[in-house]
N, C-alpha and C. Protein backbone atom coordinates (compact mmCIF):
# COMPACT_ATOMS: atom_id res chain seq x y z
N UNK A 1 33.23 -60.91 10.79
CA UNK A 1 33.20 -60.11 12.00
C UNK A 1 34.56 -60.25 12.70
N UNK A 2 34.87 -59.40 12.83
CA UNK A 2 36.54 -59.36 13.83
C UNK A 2 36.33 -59.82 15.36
N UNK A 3 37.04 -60.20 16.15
CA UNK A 3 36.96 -60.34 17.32
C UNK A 3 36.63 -59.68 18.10
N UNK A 4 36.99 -58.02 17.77
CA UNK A 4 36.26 -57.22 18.82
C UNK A 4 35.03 -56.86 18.43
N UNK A 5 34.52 -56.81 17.19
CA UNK A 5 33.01 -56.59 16.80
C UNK A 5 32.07 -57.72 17.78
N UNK A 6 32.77 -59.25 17.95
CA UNK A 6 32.05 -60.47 18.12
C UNK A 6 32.17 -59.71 19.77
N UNK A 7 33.21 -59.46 20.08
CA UNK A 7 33.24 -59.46 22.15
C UNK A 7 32.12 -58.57 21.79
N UNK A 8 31.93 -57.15 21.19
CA UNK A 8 31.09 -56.23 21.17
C UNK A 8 29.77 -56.58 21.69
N UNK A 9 29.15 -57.44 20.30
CA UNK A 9 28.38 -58.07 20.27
C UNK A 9 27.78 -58.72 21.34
N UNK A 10 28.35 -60.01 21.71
CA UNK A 10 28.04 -60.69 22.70
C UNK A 10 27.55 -60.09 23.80
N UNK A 11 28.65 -58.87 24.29
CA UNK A 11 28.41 -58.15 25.69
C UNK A 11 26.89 -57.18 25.70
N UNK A 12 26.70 -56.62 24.16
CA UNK A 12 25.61 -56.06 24.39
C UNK A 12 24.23 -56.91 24.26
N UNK A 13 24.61 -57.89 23.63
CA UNK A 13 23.12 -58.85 23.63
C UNK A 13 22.85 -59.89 24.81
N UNK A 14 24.17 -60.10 25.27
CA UNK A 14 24.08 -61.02 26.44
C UNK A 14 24.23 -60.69 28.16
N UNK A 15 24.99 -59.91 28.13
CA UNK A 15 25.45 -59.23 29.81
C UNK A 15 24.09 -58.40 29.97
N UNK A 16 23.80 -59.35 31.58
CA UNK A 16 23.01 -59.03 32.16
C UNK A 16 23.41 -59.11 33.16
N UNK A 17 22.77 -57.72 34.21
CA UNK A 17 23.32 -57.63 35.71
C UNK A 17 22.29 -57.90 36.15
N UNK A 18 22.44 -58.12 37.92
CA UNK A 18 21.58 -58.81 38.92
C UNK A 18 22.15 -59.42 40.20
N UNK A 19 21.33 -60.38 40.73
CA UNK A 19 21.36 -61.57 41.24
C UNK A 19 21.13 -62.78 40.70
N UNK A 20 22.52 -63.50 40.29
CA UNK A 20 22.01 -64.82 39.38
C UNK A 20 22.69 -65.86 40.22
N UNK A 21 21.74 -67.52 40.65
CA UNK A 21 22.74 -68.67 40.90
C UNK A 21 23.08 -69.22 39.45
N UNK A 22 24.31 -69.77 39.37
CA UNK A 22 25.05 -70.39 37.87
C UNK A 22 24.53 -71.80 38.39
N UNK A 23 24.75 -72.45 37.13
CA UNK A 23 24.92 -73.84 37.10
C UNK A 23 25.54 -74.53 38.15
N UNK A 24 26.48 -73.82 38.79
CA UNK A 24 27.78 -74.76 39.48
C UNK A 24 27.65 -74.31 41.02
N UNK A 25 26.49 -73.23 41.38
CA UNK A 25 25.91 -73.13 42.51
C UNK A 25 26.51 -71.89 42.84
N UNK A 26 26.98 -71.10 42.05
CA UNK A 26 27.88 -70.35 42.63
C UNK A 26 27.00 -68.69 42.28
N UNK A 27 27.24 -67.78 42.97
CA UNK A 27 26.13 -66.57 43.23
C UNK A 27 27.43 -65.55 42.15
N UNK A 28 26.32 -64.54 41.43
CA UNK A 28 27.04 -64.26 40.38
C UNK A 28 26.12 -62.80 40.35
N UNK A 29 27.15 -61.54 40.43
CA UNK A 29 26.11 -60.35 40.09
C UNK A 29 25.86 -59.63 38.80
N UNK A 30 26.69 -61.02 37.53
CA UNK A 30 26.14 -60.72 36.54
C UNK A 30 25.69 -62.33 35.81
N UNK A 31 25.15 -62.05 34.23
CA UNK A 31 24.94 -63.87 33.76
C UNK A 31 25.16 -63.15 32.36
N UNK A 32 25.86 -64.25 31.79
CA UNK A 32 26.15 -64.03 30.51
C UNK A 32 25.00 -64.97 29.85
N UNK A 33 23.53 -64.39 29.19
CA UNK A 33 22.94 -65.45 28.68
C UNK A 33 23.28 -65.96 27.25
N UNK A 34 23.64 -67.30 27.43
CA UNK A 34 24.20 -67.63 26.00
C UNK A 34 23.28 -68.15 24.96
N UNK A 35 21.49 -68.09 25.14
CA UNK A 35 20.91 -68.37 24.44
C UNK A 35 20.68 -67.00 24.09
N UNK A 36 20.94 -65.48 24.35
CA UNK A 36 21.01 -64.23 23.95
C UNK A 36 21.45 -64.00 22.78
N UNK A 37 22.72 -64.99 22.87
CA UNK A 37 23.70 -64.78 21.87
C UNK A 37 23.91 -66.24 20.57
N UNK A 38 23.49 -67.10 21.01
CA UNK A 38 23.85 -68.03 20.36
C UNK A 38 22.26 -67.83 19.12
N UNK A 39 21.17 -67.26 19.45
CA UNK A 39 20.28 -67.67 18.66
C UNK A 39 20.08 -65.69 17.46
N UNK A 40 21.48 -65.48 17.79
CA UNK A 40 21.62 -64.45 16.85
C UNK A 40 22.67 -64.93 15.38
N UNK A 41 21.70 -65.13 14.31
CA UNK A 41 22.67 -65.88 13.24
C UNK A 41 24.28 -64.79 13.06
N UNK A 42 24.52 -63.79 13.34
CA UNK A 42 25.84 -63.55 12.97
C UNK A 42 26.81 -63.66 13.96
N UNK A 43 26.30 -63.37 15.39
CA UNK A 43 26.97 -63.61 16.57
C UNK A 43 27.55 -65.91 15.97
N UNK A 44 26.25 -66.36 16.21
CA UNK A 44 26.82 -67.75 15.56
C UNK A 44 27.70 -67.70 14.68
N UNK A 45 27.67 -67.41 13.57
CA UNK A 45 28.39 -67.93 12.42
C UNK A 45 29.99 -67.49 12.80
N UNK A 46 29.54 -65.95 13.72
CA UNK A 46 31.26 -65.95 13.78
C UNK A 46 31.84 -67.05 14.83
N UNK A 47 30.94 -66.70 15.78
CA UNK A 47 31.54 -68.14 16.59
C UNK A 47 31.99 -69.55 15.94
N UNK A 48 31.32 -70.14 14.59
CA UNK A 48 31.47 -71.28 14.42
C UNK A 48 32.81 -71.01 13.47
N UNK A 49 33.18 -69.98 12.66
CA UNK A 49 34.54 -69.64 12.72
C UNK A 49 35.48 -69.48 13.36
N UNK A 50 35.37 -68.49 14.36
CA UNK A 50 36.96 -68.84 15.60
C UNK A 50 36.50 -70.50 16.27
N UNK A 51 35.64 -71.12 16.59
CA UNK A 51 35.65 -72.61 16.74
C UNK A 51 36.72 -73.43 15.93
N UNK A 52 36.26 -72.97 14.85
CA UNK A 52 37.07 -73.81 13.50
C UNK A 52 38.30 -73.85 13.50
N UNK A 53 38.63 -72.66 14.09
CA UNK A 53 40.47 -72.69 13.95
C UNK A 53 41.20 -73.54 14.89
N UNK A 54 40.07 -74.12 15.84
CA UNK A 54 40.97 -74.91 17.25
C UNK A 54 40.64 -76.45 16.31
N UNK A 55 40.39 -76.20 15.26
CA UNK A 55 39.66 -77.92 14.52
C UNK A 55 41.07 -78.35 14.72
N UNK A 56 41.74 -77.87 13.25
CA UNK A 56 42.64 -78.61 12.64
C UNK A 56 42.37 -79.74 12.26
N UNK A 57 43.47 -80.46 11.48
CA UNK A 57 42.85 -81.31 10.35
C UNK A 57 42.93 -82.63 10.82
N UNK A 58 43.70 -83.15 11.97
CA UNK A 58 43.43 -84.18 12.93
C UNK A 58 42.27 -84.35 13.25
N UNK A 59 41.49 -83.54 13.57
CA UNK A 59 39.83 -83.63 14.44
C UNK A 59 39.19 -84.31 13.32
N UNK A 60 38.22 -85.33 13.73
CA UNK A 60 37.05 -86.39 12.89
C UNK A 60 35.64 -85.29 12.86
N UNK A 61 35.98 -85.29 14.88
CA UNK A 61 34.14 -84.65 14.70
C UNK A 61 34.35 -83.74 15.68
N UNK A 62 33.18 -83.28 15.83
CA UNK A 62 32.70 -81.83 16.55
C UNK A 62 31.80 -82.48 17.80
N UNK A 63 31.67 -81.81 18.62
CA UNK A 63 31.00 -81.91 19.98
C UNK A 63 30.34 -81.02 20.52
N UNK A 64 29.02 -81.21 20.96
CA UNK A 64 28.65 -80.08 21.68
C UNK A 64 27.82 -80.46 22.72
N UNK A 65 27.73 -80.58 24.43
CA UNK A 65 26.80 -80.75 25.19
C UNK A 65 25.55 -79.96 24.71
N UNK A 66 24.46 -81.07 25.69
CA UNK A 66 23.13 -80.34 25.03
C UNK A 66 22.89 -79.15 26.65
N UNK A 67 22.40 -78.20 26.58
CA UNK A 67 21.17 -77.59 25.23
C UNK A 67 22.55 -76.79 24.44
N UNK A 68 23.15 -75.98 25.13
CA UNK A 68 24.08 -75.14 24.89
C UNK A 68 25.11 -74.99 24.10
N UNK A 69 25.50 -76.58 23.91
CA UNK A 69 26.51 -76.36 23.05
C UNK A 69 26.08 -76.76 21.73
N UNK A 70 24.75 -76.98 21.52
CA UNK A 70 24.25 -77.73 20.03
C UNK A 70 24.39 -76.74 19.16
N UNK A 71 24.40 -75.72 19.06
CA UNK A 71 24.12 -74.81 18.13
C UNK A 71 25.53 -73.97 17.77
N UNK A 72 26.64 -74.18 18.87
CA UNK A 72 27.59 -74.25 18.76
C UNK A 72 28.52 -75.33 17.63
N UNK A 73 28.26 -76.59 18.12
CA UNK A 73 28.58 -77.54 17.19
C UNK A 73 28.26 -77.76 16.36
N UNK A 74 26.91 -76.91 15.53
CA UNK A 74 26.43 -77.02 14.41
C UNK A 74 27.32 -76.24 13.89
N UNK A 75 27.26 -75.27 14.19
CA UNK A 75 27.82 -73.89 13.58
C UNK A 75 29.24 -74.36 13.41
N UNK A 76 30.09 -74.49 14.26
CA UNK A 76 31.44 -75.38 13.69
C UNK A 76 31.40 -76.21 12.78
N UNK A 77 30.26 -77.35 12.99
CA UNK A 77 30.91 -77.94 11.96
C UNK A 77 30.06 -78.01 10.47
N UNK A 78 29.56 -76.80 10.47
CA UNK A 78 29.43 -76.31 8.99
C UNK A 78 30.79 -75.39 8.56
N UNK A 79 31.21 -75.14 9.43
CA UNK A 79 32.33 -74.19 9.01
C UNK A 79 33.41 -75.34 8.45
N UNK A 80 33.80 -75.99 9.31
CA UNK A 80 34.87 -77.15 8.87
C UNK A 80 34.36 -78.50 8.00
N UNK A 81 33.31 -78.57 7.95
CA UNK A 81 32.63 -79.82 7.09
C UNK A 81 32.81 -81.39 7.21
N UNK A 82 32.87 -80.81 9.47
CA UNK A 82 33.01 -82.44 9.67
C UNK A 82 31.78 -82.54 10.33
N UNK A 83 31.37 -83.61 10.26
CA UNK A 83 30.44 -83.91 11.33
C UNK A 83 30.51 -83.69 12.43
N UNK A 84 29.36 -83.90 13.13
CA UNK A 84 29.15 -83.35 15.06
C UNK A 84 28.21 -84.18 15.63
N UNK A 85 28.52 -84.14 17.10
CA UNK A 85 27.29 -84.64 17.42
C UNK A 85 27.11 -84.07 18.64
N UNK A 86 26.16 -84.44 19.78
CA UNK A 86 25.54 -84.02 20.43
C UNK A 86 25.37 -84.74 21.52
N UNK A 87 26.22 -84.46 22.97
CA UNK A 87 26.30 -85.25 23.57
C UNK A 87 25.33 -84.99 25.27
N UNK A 88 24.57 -86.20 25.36
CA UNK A 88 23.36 -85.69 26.30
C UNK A 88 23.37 -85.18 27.77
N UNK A 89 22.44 -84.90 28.47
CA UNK A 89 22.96 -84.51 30.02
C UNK A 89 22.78 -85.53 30.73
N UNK A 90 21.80 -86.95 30.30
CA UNK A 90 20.93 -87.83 30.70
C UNK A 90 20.41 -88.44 29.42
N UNK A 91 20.17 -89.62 29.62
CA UNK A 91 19.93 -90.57 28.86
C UNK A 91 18.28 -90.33 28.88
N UNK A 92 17.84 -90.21 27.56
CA UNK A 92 16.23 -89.96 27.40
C UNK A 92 15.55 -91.08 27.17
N UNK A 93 14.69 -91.51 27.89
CA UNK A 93 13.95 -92.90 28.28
C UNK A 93 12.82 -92.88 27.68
N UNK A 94 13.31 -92.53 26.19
CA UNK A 94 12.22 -93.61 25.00
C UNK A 94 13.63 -93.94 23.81
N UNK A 95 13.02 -94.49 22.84
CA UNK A 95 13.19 -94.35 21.74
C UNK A 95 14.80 -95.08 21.98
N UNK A 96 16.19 -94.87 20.88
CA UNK A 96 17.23 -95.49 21.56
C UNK A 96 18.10 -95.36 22.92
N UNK A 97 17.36 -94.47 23.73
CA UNK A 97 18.25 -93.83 24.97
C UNK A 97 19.68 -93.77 25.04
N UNK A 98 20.05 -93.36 23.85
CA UNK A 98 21.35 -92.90 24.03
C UNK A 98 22.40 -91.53 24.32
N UNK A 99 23.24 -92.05 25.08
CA UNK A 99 23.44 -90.13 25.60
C UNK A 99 24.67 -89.40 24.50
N UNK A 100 24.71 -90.09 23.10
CA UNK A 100 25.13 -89.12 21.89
C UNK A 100 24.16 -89.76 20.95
N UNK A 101 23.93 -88.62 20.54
CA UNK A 101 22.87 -88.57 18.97
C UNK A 101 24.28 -87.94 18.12
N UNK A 102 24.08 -88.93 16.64
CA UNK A 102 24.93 -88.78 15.80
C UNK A 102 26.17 -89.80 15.64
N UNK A 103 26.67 -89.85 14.97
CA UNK A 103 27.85 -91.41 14.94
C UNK A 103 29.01 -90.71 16.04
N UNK A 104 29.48 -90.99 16.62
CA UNK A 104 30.47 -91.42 17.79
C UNK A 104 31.69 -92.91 17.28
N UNK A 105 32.34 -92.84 17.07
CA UNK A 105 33.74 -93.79 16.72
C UNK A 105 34.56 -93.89 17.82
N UNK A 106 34.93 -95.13 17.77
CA UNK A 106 36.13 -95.34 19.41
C UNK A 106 37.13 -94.84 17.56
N UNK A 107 38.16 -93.99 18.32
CA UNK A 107 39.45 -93.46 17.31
C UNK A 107 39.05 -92.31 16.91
N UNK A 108 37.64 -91.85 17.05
CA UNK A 108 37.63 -90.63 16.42
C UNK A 108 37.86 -89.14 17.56
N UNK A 109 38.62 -88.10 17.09
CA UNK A 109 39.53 -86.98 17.14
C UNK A 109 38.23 -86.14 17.53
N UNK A 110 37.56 -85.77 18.69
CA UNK A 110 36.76 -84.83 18.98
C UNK A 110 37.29 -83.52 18.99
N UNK A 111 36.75 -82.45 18.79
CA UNK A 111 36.86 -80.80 19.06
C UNK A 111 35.59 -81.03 19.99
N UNK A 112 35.72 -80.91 21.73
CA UNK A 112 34.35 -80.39 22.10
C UNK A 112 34.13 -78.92 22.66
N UNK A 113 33.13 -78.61 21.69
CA UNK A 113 32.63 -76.70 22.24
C UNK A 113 31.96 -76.62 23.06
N UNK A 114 31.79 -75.81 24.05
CA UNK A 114 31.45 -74.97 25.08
C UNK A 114 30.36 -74.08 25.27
N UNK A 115 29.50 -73.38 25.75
CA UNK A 115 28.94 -72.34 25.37
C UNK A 115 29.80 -71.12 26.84
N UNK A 116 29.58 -71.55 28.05
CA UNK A 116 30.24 -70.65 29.40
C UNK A 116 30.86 -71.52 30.03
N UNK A 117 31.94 -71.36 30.21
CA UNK A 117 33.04 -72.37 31.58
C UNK A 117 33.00 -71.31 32.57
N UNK A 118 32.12 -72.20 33.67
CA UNK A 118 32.11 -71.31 35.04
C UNK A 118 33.41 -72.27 35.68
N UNK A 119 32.86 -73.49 36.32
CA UNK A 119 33.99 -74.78 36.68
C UNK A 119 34.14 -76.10 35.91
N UNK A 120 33.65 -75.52 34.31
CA UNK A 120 33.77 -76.90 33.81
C UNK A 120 32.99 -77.86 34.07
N UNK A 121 31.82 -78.39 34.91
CA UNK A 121 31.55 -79.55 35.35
C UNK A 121 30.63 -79.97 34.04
N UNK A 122 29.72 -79.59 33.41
CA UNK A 122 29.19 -80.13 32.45
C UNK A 122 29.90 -80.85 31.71
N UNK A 123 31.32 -79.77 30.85
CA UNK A 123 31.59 -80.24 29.70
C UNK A 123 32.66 -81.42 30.08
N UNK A 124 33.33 -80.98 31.37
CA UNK A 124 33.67 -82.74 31.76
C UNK A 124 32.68 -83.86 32.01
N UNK A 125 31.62 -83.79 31.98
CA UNK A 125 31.12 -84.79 32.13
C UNK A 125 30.27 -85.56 30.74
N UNK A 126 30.41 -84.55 29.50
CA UNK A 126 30.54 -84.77 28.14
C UNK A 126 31.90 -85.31 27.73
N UNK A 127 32.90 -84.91 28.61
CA UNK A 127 34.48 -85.52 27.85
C UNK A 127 34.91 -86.91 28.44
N UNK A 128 33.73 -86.82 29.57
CA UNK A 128 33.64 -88.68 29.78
C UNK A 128 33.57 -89.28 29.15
N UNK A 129 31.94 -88.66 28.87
CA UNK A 129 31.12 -90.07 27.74
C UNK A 129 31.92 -90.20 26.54
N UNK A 130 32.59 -89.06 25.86
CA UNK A 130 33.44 -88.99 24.56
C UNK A 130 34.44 -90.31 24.84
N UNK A 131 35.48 -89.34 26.20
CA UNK A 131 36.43 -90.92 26.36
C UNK A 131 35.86 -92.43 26.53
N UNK A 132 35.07 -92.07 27.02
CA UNK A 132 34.25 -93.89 27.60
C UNK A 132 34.12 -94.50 25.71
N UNK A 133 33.77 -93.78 25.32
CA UNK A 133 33.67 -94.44 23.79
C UNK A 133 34.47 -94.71 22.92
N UNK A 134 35.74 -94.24 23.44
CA UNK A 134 36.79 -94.78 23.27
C UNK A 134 37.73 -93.76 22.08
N UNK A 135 36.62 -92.52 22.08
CA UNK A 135 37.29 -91.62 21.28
C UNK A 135 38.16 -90.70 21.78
N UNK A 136 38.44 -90.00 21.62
CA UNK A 136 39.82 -89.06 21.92
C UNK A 136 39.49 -87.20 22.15
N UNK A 137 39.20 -87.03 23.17
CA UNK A 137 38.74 -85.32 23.06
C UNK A 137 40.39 -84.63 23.00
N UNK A 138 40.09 -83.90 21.65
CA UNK A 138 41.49 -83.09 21.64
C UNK A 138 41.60 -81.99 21.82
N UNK A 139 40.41 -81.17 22.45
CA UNK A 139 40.42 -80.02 23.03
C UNK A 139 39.23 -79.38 23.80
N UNK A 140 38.94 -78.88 24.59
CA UNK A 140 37.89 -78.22 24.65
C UNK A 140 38.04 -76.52 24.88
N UNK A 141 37.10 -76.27 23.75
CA UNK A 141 36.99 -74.57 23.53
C UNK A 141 35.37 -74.10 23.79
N UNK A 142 35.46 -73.08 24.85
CA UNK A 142 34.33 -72.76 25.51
C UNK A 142 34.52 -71.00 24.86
N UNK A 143 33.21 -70.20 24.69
CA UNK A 143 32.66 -69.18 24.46
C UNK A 143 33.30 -68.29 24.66
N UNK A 144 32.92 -68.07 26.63
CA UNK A 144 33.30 -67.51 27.68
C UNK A 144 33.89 -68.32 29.02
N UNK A 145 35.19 -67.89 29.00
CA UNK A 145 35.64 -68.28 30.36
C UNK A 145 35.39 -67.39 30.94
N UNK A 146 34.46 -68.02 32.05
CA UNK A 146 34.24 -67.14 33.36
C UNK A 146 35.03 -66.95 34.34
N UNK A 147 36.85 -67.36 34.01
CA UNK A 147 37.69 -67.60 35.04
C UNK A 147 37.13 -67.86 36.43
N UNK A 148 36.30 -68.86 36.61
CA UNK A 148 35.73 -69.22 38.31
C UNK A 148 36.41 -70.82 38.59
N UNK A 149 37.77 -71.25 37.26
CA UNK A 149 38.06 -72.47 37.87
C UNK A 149 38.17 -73.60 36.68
N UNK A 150 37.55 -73.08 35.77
CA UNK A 150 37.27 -74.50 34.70
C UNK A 150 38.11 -74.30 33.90
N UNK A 151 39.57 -73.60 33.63
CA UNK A 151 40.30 -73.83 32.84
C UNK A 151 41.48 -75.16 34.38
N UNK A 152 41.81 -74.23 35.18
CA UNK A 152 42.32 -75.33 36.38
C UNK A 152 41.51 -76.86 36.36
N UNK A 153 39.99 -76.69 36.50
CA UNK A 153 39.29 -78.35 36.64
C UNK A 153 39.82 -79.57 35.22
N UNK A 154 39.70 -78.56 34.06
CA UNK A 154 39.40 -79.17 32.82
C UNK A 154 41.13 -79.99 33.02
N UNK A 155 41.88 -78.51 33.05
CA UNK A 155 43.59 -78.99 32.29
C UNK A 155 43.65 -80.26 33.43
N UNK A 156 43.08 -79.97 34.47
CA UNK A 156 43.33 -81.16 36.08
C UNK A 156 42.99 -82.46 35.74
N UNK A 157 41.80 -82.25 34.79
CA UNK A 157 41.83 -83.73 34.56
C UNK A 157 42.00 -84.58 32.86
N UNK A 158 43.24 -83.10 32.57
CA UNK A 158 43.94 -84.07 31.41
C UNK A 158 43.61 -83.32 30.68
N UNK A 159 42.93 -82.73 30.07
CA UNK A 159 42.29 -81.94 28.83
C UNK A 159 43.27 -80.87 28.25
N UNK A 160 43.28 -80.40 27.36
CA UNK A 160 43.42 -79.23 26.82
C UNK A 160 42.29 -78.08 26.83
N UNK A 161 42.63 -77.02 27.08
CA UNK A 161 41.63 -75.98 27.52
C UNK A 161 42.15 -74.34 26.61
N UNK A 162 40.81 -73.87 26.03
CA UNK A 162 40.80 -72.80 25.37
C UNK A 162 39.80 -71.91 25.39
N UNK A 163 39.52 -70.46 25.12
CA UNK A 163 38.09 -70.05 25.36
C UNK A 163 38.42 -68.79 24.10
N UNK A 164 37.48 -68.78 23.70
CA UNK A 164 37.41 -67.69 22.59
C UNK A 164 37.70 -66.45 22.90
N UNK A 165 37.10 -66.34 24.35
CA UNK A 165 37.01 -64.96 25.04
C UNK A 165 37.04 -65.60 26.75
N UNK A 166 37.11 -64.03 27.27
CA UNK A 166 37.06 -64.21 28.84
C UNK A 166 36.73 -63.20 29.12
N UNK A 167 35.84 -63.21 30.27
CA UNK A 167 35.11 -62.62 30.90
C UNK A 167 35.78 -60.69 31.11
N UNK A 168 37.16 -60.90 31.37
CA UNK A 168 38.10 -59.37 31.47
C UNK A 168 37.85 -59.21 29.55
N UNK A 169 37.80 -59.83 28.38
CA UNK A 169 37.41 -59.30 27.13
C UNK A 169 36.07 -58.67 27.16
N UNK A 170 35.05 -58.86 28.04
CA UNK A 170 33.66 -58.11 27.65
C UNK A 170 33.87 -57.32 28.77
N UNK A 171 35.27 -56.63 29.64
CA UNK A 171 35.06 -55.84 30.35
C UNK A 171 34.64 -56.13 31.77
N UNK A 172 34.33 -57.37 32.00
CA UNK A 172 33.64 -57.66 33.31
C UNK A 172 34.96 -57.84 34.69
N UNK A 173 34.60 -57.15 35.90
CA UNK A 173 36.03 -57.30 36.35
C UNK A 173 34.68 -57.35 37.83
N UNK A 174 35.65 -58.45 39.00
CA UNK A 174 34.31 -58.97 40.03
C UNK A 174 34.61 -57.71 40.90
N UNK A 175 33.68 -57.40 41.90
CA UNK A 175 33.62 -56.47 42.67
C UNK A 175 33.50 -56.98 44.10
């Protein structure tokens, strides 16, 4: 799928107008739903291809906050054939309560994916737990930048920042 087939795509399965609050509290008169799009196998697969290209051959593993970015990070890292894992919102209070499922290495080279950067606050708070473990996030690449701030929050606190698309690619311009 080419890039503009994938913006195509996305915009017609996912853009929805309205009244929506986002994640980050912020009032929005459209929502890009990314479980619209993410649980369509070709919309995925292309995604887990343009993912792949921000790998490079430095990166160990793949990343994806939960719920949103799991299916993301799958999809990458079948494309590149590294492992991934899955990093939590909250620590789940049974079983090992840990807030990554999957091996995590202090030294290992993360790619973490995205599904929407409104201000970033999730996936910084996944590029914590990554650093706290002593591994290394070497980029983060999100879906859709919603230009509302999270390429400014992310690069602000050190990161590298990329987005597959942005919000002016599916046409969306604020009113």
């Amino acid at each position: 799928m080419t890039k503009e087939e994938l913006i195509k795509r996305i915009k017609e399965t996912a853009y929805l107008e309205g009244d929506f609050v986002l994640r980050s509290g912020k009032k929005s008169k459209y929502y890009l739903d990314k479980y619209l799009f993410e649980t369509c196998p070709d919309i995925l697969k292309a995604l887990g291809q343009e993912f792949a290209k921000h790998a490079g051959d430095n990166v160990t593993l793949i990343a994806g906050a939960e719920l949103g970015g799991v299916a993301l990070a799958a999809a990458t890292a079948m494309e590149t054939g590294k492992n991934w894992i899955i990093v939590r919102n909250s620590k789940k209070g049974y079983g090992t309560s840990k807030m990554v499922e999957g091996v995590l290495k202090a030294g290992d080279v993360v790619l973490l994916v995205e599904d929407i950067a409104t201000t970033g606050g999730q996936v910084l708070e996944a590029a914590k737990i990554i650093t706290e473990a002593g591994a290394t996030v070497k980029k983060i690449v999100c879906v859709i930048d919603r230009k509302q701030g999270a390429k400014e929050n992310i690069t602000g606190a050190g990161y590298v920042f990329d987005s597959i698309i942005t919000k002016e690619d599916l046409g969306i311009v604020d009113k």
